[in-house]
C-alpha atoms as a PDB file:
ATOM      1  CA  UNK A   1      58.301 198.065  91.060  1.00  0.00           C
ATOM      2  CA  UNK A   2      56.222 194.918  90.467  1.00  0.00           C
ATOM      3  CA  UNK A   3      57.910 193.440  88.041  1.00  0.00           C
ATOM      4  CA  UNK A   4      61.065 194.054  90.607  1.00  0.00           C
ATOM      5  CA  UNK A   5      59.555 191.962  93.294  1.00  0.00           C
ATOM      6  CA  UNK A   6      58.706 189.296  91.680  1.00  0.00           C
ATOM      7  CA  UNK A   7      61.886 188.687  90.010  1.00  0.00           C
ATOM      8  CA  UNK A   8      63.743 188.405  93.662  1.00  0.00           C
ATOM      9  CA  UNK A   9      62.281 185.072  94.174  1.00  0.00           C
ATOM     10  CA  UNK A  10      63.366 184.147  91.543  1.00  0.00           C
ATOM     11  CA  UNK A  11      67.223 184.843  91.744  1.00  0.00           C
ATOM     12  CA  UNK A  12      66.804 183.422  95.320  1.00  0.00           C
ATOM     13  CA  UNK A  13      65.885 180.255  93.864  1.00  0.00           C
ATOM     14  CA  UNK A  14      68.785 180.837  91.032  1.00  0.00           C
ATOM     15  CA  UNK A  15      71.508 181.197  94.148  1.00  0.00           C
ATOM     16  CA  UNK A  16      70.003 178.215  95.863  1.00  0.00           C
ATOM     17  CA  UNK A  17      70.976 175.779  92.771  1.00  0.00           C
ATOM     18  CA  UNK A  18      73.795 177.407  91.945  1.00  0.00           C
ATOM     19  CA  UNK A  19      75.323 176.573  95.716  1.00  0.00           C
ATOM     20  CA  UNK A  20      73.548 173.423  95.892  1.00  0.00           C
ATOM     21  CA  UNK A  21      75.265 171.894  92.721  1.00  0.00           C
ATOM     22  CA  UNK A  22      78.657 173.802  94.058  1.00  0.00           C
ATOM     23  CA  UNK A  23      78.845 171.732  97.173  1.00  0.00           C
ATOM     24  CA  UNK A  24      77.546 167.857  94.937  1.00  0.00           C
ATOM     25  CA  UNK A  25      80.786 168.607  93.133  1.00  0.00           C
ATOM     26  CA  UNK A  26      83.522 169.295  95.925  1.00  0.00           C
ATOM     27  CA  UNK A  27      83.828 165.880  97.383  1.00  0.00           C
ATOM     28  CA  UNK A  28      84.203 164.702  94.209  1.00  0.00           C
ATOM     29  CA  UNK A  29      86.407 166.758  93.108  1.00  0.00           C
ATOM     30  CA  UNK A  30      88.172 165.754  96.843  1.00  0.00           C
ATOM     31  CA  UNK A  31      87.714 161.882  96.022  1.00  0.00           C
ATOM     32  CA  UNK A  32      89.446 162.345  92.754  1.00  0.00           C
ATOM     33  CA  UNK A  33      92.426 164.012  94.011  1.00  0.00           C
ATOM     34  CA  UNK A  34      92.769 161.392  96.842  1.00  0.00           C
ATOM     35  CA  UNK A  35      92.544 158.798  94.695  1.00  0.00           C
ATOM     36  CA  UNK A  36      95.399 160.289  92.363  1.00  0.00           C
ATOM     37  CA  UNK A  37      97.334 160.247  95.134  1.00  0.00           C
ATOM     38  CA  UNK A  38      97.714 156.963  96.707  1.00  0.00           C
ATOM     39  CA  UNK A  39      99.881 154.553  95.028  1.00  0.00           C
ATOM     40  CA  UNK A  40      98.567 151.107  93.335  1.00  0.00           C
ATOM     41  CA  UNK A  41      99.608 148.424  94.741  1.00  0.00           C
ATOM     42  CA  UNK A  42     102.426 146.225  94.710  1.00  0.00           C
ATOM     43  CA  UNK A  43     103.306 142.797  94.510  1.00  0.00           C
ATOM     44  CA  UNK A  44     106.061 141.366  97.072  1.00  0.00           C
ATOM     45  CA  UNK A  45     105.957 138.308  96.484  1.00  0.00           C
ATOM     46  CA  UNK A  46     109.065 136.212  97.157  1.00  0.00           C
ATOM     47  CA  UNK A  47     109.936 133.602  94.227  1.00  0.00           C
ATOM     48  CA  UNK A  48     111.631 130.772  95.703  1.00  0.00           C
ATOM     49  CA  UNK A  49     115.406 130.448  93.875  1.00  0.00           C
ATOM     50  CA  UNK A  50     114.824 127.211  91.496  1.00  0.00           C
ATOM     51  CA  UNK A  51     117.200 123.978  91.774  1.00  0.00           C
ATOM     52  CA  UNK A  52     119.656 123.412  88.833  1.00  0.00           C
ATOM     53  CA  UNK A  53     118.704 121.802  86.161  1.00  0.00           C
ATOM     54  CA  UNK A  54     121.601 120.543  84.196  1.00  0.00           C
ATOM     55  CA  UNK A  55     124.559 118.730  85.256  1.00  0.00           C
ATOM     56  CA  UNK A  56     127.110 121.733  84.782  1.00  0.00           C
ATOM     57  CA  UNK A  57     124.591 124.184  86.922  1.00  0.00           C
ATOM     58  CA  UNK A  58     124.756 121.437  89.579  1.00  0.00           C
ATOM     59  CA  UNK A  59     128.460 121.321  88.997  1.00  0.00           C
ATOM     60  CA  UNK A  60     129.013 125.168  89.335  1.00  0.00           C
ATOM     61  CA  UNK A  61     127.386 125.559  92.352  1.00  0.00           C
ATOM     62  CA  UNK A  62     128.983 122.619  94.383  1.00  0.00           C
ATOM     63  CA  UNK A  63     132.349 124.437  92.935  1.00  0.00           C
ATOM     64  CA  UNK A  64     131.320 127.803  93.923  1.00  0.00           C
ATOM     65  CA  UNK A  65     129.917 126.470  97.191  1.00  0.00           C
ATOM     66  CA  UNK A  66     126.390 127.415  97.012  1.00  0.00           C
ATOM     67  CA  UNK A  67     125.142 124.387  98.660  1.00  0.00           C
ATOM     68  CA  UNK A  68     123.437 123.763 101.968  1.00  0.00           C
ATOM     69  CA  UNK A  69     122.587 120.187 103.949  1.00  0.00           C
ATOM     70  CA  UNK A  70     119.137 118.512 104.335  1.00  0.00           C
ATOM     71  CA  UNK A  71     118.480 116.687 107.754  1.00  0.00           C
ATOM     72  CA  UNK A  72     115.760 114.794 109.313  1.00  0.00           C
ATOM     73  CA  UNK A  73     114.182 112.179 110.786  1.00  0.00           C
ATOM     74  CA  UNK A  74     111.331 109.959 109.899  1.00  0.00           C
ATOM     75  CA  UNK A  75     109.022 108.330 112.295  1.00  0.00           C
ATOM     76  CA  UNK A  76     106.541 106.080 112.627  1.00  0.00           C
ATOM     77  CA  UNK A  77     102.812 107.135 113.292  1.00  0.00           C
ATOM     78  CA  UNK A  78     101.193 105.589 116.381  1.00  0.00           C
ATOM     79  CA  UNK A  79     102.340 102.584 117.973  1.00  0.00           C
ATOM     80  CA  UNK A  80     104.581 100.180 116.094  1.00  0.00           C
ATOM     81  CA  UNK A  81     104.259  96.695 115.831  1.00  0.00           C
ATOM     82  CA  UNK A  82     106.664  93.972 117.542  1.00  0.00           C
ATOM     83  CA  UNK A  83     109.037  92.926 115.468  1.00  0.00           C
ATOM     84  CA  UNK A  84     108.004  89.358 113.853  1.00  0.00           C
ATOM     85  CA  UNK A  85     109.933  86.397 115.010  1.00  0.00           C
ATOM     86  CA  UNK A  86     110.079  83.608 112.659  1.00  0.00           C
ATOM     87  CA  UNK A  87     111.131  79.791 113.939  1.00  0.00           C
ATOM     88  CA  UNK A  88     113.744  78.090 112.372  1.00  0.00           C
ATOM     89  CA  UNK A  89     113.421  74.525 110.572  1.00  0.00           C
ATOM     90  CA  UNK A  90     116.649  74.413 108.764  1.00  0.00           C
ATOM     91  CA  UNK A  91     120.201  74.432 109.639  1.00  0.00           C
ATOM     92  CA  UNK A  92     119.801  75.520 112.827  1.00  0.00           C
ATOM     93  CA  UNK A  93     122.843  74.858 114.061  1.00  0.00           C
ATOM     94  CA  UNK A  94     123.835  78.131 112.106  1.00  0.00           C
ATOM     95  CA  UNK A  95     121.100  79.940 111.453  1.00  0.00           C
ATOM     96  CA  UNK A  96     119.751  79.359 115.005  1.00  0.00           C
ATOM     97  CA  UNK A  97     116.026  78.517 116.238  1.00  0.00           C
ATOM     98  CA  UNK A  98     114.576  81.784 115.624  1.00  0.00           C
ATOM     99  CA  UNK A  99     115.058  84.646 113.523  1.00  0.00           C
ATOM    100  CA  UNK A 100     113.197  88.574 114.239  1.00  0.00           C
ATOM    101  CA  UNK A 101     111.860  89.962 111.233  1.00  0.00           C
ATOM    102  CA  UNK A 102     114.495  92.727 109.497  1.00  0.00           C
ATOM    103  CA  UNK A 103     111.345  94.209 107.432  1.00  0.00           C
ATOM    104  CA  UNK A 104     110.017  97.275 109.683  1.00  0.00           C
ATOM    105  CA  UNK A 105     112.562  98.260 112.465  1.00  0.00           C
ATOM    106  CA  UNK A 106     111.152 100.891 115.349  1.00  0.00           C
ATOM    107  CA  UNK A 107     113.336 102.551 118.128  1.00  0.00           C
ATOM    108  CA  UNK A 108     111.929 103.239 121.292  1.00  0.00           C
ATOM    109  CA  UNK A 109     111.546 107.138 120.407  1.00  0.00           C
ATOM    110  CA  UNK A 110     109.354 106.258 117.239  1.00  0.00           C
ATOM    111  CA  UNK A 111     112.678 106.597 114.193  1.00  0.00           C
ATOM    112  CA  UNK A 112     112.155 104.220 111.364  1.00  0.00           C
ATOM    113  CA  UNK A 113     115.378 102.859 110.909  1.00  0.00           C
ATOM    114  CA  UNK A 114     116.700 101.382 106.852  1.00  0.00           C
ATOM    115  CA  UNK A 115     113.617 103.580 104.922  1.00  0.00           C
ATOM    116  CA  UNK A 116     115.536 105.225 102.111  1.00  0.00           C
ATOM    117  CA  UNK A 117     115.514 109.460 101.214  1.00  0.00           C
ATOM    118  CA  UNK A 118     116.405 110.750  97.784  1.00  0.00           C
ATOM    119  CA  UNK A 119     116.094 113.838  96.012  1.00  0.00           C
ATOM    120  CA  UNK A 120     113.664 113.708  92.905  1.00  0.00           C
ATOM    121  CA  UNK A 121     114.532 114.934  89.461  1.00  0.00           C
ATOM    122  CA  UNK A 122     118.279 115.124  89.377  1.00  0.00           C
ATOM    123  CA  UNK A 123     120.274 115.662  86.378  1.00  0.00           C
ATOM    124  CA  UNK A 124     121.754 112.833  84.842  1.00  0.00           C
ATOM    125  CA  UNK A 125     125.949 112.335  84.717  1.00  0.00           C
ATOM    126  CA  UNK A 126     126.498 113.347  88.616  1.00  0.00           C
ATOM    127  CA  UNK A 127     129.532 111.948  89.906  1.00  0.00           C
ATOM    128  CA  UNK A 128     128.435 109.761  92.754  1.00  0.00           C
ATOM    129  CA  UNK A 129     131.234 108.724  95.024  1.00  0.00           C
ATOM    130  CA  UNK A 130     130.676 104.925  96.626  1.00  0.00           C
ATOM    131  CA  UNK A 131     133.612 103.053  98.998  1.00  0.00           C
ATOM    132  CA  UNK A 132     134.384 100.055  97.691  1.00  0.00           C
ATOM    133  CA  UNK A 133     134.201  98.651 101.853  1.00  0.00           C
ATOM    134  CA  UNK A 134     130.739  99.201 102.008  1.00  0.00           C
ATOM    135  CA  UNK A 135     129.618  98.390  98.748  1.00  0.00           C
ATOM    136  CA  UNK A 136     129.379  94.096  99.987  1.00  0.00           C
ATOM    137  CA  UNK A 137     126.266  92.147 100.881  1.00  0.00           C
ATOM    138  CA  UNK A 138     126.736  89.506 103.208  1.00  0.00           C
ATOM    139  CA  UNK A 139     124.845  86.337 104.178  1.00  0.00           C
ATOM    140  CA  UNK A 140     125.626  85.931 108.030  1.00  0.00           C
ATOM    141  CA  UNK A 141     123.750  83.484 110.242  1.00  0.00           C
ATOM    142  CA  UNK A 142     121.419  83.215 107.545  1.00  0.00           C
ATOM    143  CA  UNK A 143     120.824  87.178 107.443  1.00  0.00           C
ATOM    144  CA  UNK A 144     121.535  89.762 104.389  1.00  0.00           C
ATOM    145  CA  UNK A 145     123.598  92.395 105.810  1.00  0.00           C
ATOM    146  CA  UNK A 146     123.163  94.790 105.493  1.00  0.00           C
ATOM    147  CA  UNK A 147     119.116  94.552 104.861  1.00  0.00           C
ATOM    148  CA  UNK A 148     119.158  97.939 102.443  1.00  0.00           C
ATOM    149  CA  UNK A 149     122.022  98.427  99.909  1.00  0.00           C
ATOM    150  CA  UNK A 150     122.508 101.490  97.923  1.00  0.00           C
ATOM    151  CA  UNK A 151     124.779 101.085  95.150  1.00  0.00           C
ATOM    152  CA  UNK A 152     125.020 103.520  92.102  1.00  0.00           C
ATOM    153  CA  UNK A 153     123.988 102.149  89.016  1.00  0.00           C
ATOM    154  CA  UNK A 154     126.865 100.828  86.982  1.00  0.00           C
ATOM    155  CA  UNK A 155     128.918  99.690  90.028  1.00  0.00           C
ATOM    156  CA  UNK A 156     129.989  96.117  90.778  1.00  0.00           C
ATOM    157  CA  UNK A 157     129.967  95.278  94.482  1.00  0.00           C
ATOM    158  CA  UNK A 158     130.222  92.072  95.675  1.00  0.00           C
ATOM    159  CA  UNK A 159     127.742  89.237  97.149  1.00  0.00           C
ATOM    160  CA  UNK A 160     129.426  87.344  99.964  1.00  0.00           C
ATOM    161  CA  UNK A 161     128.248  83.974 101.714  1.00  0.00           C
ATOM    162  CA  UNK A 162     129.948  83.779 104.935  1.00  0.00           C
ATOM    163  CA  UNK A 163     127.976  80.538 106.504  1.00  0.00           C
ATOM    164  CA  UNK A 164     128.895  77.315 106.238  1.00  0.00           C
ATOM    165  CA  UNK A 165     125.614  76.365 104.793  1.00  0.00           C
ATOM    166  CA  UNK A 166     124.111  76.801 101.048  1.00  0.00           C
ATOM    167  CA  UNK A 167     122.488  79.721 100.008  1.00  0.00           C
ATOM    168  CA  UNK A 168     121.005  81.386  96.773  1.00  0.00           C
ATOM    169  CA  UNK A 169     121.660  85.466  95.592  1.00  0.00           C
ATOM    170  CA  UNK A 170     118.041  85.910  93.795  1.00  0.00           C
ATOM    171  CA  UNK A 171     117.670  89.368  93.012  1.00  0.00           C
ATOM    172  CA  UNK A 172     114.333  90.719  91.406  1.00  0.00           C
ATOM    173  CA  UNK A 173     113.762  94.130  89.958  1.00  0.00           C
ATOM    174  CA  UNK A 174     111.779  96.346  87.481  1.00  0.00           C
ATOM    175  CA  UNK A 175     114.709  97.815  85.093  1.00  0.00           C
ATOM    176  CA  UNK A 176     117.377  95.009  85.974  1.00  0.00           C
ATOM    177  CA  UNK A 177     117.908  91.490  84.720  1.00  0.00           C
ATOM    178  CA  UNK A 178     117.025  89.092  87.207  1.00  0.00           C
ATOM    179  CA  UNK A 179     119.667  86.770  88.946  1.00  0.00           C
ATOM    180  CA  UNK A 180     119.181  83.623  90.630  1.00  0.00           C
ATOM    181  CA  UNK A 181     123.033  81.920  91.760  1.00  0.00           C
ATOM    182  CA  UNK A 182     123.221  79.462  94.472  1.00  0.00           C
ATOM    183  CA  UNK A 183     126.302  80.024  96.588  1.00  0.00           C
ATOM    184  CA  UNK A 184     128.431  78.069  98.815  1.00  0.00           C
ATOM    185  CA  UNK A 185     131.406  77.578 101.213  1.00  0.00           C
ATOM    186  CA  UNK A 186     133.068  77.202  98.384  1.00  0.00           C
ATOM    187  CA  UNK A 187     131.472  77.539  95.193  1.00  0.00           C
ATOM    188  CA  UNK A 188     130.759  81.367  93.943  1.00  0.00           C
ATOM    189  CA  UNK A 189     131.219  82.639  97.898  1.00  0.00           C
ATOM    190  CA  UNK A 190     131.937  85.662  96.633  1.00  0.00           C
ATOM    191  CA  UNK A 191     130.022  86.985  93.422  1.00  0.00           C
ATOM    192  CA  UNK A 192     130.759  89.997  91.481  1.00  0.00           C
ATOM    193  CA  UNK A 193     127.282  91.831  90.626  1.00  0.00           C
ATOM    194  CA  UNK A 194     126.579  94.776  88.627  1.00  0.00           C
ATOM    195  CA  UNK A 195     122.744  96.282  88.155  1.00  0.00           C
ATOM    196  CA  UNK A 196     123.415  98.972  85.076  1.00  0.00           C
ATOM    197  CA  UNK A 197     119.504 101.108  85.887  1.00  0.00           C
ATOM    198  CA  UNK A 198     118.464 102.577  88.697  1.00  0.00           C
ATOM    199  CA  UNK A 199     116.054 100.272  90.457  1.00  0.00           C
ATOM    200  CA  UNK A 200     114.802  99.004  93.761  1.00  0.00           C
ATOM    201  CA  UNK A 201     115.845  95.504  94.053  1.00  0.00           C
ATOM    202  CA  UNK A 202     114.329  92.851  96.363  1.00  0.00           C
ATOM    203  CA  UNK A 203     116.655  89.658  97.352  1.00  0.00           C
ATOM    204  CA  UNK A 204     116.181  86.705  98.709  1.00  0.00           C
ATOM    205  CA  UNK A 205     117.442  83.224  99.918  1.00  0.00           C
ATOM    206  CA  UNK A 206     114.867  80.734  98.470  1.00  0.00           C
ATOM    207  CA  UNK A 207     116.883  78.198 100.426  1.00  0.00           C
ATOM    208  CA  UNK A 208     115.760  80.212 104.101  1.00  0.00           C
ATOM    209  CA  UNK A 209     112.469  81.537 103.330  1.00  0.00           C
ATOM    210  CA  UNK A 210     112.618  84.433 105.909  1.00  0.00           C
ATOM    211  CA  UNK A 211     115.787  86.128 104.160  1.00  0.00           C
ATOM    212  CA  UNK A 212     115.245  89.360 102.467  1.00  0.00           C
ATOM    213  CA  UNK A 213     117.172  92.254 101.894  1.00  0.00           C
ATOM    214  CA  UNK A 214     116.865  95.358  99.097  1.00  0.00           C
ATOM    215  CA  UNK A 215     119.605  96.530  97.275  1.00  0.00           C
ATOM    216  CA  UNK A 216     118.554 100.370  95.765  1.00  0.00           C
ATOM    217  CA  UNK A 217     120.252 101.179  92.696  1.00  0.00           C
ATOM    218  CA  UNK A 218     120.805 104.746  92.180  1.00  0.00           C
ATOM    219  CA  UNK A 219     121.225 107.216  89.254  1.00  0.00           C
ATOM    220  CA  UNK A 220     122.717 110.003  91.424  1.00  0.00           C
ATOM    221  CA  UNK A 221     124.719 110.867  94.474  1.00  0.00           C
ATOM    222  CA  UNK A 222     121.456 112.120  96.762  1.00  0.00           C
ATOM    223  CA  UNK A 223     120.393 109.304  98.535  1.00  0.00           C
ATOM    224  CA  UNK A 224     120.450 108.599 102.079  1.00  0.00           C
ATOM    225  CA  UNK A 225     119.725 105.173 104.360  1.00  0.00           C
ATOM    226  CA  UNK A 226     118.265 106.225 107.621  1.00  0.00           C
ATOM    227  CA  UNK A 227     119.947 105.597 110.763  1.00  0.00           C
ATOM    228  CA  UNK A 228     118.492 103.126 114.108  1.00  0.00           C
ATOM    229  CA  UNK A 229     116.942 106.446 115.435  1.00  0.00           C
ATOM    230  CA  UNK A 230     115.346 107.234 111.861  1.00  0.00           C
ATOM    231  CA  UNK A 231     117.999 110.107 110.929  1.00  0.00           C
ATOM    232  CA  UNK A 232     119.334 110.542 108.086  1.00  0.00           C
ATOM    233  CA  UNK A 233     121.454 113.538 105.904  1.00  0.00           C
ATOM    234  CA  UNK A 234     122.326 114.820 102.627  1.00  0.00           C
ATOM    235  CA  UNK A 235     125.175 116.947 102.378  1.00  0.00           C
ATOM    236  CA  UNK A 236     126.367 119.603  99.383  1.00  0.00           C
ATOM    237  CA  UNK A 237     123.342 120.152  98.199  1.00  0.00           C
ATOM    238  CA  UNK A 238     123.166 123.042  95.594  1.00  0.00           C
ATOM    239  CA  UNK A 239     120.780 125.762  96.775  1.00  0.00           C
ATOM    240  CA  UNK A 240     117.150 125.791  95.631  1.00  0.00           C
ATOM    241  CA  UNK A 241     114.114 123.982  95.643  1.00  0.00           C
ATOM    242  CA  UNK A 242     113.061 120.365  95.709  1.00  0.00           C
ATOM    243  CA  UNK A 243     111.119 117.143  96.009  1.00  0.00           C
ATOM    244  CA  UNK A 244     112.111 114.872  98.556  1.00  0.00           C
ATOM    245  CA  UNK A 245     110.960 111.333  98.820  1.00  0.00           C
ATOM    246  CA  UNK A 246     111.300 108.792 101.943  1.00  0.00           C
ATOM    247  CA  UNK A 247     110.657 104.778 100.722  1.00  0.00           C
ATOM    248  CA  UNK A 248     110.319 102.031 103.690  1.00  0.00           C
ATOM    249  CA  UNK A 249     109.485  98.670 102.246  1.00  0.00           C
ATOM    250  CA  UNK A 250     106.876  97.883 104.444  1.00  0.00           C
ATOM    251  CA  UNK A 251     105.143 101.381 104.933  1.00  0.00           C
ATOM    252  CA  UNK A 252     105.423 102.746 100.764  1.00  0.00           C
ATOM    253  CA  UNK A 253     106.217 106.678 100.477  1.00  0.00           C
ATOM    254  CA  UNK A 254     105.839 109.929 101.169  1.00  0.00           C
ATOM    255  CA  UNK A 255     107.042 112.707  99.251  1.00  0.00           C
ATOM    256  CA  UNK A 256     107.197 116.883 100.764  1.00  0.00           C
ATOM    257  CA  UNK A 257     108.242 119.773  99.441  1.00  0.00           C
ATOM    258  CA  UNK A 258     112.489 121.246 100.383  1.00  0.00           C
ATOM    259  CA  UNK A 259     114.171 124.402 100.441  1.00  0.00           C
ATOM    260  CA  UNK A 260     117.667 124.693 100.745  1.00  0.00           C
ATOM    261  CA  UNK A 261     119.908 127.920 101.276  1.00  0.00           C
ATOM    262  CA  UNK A 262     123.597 128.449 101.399  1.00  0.00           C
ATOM    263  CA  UNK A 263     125.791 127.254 104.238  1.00  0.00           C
ATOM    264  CA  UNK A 264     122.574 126.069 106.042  1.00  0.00           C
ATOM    265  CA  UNK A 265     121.262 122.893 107.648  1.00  0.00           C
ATOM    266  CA  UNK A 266     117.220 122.284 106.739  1.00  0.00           C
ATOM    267  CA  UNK A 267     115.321 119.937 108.466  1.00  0.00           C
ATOM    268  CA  UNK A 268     112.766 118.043 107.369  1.00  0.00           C
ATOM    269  CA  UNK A 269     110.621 115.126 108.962  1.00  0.00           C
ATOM    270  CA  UNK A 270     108.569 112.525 107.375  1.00  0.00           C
ATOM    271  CA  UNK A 271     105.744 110.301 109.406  1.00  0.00           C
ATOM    272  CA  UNK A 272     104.846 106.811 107.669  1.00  0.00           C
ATOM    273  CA  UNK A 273     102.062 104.726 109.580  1.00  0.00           C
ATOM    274  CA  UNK A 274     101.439 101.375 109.247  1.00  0.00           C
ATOM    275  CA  UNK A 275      99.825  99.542 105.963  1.00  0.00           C
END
């Protein structure tokens, strides 16, 4: 009998451990089984469909019509400056007593109007499409017009000198020869020119110091010359992601980030400030 009682404690204390380390391993046991059931997680990510590369991907999807439009505007940041006005010491009788400065032209809503937009890294061997009537630069009341040119490289287009006073074609690049050819009524009125490499091209009249005009020589078929209200467009575009680059002679550049999807119109805006 005594040994009897005093072994009860002892499976008392036995029962206590036994339902003690019972209940430790449960939630375990629960967190395991939750954890086996939820599902890792997955990545949904959306990768942005890549611009062609080559000329015949570029090719294909113009064919297959897989191409969208980019649209814009670009303004000017804060309040623009009045346009310059330069007096007149020579040949006034056809260039007149003053002239207003061509170099940074501001609408009343803030557009930037000549600044320049072009696609960056473009395949080489595009066919690029130019009319022959708007492929002429024109000296008229002792202005270049029009003040920005885009010409593809490789295509003549002609310099014209429509006043009755001398002037002088100097054109002055990076990649491009320069040319210096003094023109009159008569003699080499209207020049043949030809810049073979893409290039941004400044001209000028040394004659008339405040003539100046830029001819940009292009290497494929995106560019675009904004309009008086700073608009612009570039049309069958293949679909895809780019770099897109807006140049104003006075305010530098800016380049941003463009998607473009099928049978859509993207806009994009650009905001130069002053220098």
């Amino acid at each position: 009998m005594i040994i009897h009682r005093r072994s009860r404690p002892f499976q008392w204390v036995v029962l206590f451990l036994f339902i003690w380390l019972q209940g430790c391993d449960r939630p375990k046991e629960k967190k395991q089984a939750d954890s086996t059931q939820q599902p890792a997680p997955t990545s949904q990510t959306v990768v942005q469909k890549r611009a062609p590369r080559t000329q015949a991907e570029f090719q294909k999807a113009i064919e297959d019509g897989q191409v969208g439009t980019i649209r814009g505007r670009i303004f000017f940041s804060g309040e623009p400056p009045p346009p310059q006005e330069i007096r007149v010491a020579l040949n006034k009788s056809v260039c007149g007593s003053v002239q207003t400065s061509q170099s940074l032209l501001v609408s009343e809503k803030g557009g930037i109007q000549n600044a320049v937009v072009s696609l960056l890294k473009i395949p080489d061997g595009l066919p690029m499409d130019a009319s022959e009537s708007s492929l002429k630069l024109d000296q008229q009341q002792c202005v270049f017009i029009p003040h920005v040119l885009i010409v593809p490289a490789g295509t003549e287009f002609e310099v014209l000198n429509s006043d009755p006073v001398l002037h002088n074609f100097h054109a002055i690049g990076k990649q491009n020869k320069e040319i210096n050819i003094t023109q009159t009524r008569t003699k080499r009125r209207q020049l043949p020119v030809q810049f073979p490499e893409p290039d941004i091209i400044e001209v000028v009249c040394d004659v008339h110091s405040w003539m100046k005009a830029w001819i940009i020589v292009t290497e494929h078929p995106y560019y675009a010359l904004t309009d008086e209200e700073g608009q612009f467009r570039l049309e069958n575009v293949p679909e895809g992601s780019y770099r897109i680059k807006a140049w104003h002679e006075e305010l530098g550049e800016q380049v941003q980030e463009v998607t473009v999807q099928v049978n859509q119109d993207v806009g994009i805006d650009f905001e130069l400030s002053g220098p």
